[in-house]
Protein backbone atom coordinates (compact mmCIF):
# COMPACT_ATOMS: atom_id res chain seq x y z
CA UNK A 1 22.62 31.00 20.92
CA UNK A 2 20.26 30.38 18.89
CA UNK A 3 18.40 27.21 18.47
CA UNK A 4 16.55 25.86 15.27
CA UNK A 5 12.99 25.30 15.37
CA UNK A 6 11.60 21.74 15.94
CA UNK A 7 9.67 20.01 13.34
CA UNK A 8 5.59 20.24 12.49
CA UNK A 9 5.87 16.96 13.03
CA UNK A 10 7.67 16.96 16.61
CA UNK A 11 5.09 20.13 17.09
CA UNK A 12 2.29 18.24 16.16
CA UNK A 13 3.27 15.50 18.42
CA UNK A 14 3.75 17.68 21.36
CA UNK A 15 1.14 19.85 20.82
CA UNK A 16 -0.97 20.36 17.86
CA UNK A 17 -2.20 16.76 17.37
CA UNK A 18 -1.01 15.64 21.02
CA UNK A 19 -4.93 14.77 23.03
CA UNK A 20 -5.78 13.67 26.20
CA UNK A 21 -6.59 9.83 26.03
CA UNK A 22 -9.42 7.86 27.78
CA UNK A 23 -8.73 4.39 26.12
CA UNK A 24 -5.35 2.78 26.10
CA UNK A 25 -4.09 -0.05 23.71
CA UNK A 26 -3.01 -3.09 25.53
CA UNK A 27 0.99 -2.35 25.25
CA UNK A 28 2.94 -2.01 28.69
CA UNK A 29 4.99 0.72 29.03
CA UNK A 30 8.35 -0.55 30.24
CA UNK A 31 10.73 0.68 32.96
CA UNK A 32 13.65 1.96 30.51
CA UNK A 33 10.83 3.97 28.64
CA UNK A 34 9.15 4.88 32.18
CA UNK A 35 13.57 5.73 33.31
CA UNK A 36 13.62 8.08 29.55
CA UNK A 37 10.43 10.16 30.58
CA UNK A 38 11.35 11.08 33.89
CA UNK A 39 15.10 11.81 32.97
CA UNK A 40 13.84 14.22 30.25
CA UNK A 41 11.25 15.57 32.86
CA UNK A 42 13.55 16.12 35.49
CA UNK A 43 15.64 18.80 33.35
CA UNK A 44 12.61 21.66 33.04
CA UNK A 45 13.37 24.07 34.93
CA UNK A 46 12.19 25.06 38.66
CA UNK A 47 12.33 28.13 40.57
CA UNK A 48 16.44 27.53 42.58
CA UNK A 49 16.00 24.23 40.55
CA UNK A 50 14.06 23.24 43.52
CA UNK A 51 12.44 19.98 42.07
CA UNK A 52 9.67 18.90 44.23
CA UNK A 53 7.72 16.36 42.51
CA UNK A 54 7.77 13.22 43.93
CA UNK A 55 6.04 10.74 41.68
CA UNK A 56 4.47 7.06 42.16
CA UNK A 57 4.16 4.89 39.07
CA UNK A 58 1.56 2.78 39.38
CA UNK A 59 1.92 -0.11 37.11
CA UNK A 60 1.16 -3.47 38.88
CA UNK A 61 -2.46 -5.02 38.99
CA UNK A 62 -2.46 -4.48 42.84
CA UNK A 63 -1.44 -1.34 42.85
CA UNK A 64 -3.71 -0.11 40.24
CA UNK A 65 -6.18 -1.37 42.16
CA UNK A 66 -5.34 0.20 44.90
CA UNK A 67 -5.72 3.81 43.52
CA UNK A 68 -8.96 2.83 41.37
CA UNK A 69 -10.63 2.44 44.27
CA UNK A 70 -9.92 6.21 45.82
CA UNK A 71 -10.12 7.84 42.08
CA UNK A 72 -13.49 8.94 41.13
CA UNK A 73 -16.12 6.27 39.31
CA UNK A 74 -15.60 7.92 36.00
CA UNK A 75 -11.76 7.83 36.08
CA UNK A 76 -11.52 4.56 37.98
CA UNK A 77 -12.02 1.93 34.87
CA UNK A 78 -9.61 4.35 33.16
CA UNK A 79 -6.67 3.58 35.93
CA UNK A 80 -7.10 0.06 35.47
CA UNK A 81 -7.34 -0.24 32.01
CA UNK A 82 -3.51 2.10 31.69
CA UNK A 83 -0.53 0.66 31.32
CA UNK A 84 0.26 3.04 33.78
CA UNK A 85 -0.83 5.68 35.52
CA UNK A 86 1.36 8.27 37.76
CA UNK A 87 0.71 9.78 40.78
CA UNK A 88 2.32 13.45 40.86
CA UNK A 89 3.31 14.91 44.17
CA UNK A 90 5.12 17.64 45.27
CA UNK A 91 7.46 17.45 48.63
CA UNK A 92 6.64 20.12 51.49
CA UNK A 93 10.01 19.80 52.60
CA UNK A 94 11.63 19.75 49.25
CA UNK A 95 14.24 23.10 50.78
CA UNK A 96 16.74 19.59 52.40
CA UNK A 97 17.44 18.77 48.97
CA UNK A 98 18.84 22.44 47.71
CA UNK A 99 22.31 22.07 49.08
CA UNK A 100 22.71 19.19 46.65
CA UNK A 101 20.15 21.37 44.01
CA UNK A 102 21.03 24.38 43.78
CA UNK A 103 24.77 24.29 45.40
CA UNK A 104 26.01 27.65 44.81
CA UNK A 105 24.37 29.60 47.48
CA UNK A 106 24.23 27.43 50.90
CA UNK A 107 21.15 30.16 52.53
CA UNK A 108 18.28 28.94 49.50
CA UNK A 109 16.94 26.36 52.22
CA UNK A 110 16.20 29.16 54.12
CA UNK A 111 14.26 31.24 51.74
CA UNK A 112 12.09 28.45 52.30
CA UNK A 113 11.46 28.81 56.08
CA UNK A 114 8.19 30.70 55.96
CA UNK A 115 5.31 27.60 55.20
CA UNK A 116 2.77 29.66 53.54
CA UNK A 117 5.97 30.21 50.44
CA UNK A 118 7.42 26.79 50.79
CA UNK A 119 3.70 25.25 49.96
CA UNK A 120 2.82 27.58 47.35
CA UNK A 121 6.57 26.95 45.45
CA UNK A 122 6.23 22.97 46.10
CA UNK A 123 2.67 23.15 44.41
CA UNK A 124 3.60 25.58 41.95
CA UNK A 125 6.58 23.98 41.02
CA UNK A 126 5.55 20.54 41.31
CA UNK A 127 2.96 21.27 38.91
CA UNK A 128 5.01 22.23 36.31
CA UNK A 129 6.71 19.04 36.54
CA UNK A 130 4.01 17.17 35.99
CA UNK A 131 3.22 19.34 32.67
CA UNK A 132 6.91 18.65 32.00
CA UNK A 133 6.28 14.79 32.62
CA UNK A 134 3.26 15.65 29.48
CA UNK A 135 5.60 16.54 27.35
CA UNK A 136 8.38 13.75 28.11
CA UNK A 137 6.01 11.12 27.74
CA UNK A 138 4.78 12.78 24.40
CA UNK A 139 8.21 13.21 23.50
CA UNK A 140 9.10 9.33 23.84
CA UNK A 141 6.03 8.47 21.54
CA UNK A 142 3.75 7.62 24.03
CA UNK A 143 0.14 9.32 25.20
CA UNK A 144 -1.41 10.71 28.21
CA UNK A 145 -4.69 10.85 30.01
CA UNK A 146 -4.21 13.16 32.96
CA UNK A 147 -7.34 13.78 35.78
CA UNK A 148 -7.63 15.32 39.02
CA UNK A 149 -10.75 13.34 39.77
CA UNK A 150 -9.61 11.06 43.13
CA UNK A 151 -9.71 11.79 46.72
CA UNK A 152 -5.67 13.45 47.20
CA UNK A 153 -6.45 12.94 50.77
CA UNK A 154 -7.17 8.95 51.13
CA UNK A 155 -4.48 8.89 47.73
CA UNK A 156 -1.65 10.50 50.30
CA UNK A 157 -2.35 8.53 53.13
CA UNK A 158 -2.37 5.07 50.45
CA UNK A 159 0.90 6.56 48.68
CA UNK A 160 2.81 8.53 50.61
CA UNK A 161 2.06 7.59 54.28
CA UNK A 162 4.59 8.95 57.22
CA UNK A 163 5.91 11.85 54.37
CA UNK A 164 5.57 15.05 53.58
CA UNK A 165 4.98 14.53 49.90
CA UNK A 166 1.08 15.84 48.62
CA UNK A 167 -0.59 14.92 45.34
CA UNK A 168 -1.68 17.18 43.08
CA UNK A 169 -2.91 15.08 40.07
CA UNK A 170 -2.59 11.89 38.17
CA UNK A 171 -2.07 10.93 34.66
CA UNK A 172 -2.14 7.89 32.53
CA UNK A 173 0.49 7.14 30.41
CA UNK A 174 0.59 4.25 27.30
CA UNK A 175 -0.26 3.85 23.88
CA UNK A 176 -3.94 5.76 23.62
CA UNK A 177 -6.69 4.71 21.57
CA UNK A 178 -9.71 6.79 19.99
CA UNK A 179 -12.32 5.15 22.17
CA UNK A 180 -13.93 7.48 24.45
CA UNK A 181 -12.49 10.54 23.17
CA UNK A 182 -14.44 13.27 22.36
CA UNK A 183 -13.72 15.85 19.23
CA UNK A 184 -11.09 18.44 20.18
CA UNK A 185 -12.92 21.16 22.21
CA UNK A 186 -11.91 24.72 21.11
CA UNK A 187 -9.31 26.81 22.68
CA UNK A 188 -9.33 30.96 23.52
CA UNK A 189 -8.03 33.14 21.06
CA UNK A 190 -4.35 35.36 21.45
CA UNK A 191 -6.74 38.13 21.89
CA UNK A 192 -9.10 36.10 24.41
CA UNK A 193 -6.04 35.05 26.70
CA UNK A 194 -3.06 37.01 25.72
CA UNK A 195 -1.84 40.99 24.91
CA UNK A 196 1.67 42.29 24.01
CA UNK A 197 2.57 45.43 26.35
């Protein structure tokens, strides 16, 4: 069926006028609003719906300065000064979760046996996710900052000790400000990144 195109404004907001933030208003972001994001996030889909991103919302004073201090000095002042900023991890053994995921074929866990494809579909799939947490957040009104600047090693053994769960990046959520943003930097052309066969 189908479905009517969304607004240039809900286009703009996603996309067109949507930037990555490096300064954030002081306005928490609140745990129904934090509950909205990840319940729109959680419905993009996933190859056998597989959903392995595990994700760590760091929100409280401690804990913010817990991950500033393993994030790299130009992305550390901009964890502490986010409402929030969420760690996004994928689950190596995300396959013990399919018989409640993807419930109408009982062998998917074990398409999952071999580790070199169950790492590459937790990473690849738990990175879409977090694009898919982007948009939710954008969605709800609120901004972004996301960076991959931070040691993922010393962040998994902080975050997600005595699991099997492996970040991939982090990103700051709230209610962005122009400081420290730079103009929008240009993007490739159709022809540059894209053909029609």
């Amino acid at each position: 069926m189908m479905k009517n195109p969304l607004s240039t404004e809900a286009l703009n907001q996603l996309f067109t006028e949507a930037r990555t933030h490096n300064g954030w208003a002081n306005t928490p972001v609140s745990d129904e609003q934090i509950h909205q994001i990840y319940d729109l996030m959680k419905m993009g889909a996933t190859s056998a719906n597989c959903c392995p991103a595990r994700l760590v919302f760091v929100r409280s004073v401690e804990a913010k300065s817990r991950l500033a201090a393993l994030s790299d000095a130009g992305n550390a002042d901009k964890v502490l000064a986010a409402p929030v900023t969420v760690i996004i991890g994928h689950d190596l053994e995300f396959a013990a979760k399919l018989g409640e995921l993807f419930p109408h074929d009982p062998s998917a866990p074990s398409w999952f046996e071999e580790i070199e494809n169950r790492n590459t579909t937790a990473f690849r799939n738990g990175t879409l996710q977090g694009a898919y947490l982007m948009l939710a957040t954008r969605a709800v009104g609120l901004d972004c900052g996301p960076m991959s600047g931070f040691n993922n090693a010393a962040v998994d053994a902080e975050f997600f000790a005595n699991t099997n769960i492996k970040s991939n990046f982090i990103c700051s959520i709230g209610v962005g400000t122009d400081d420290r943003q730079y103009p929008r930097s240009p993007r490739l052309t159709f022809s540059d990144a894209a053909k029609i066969l």
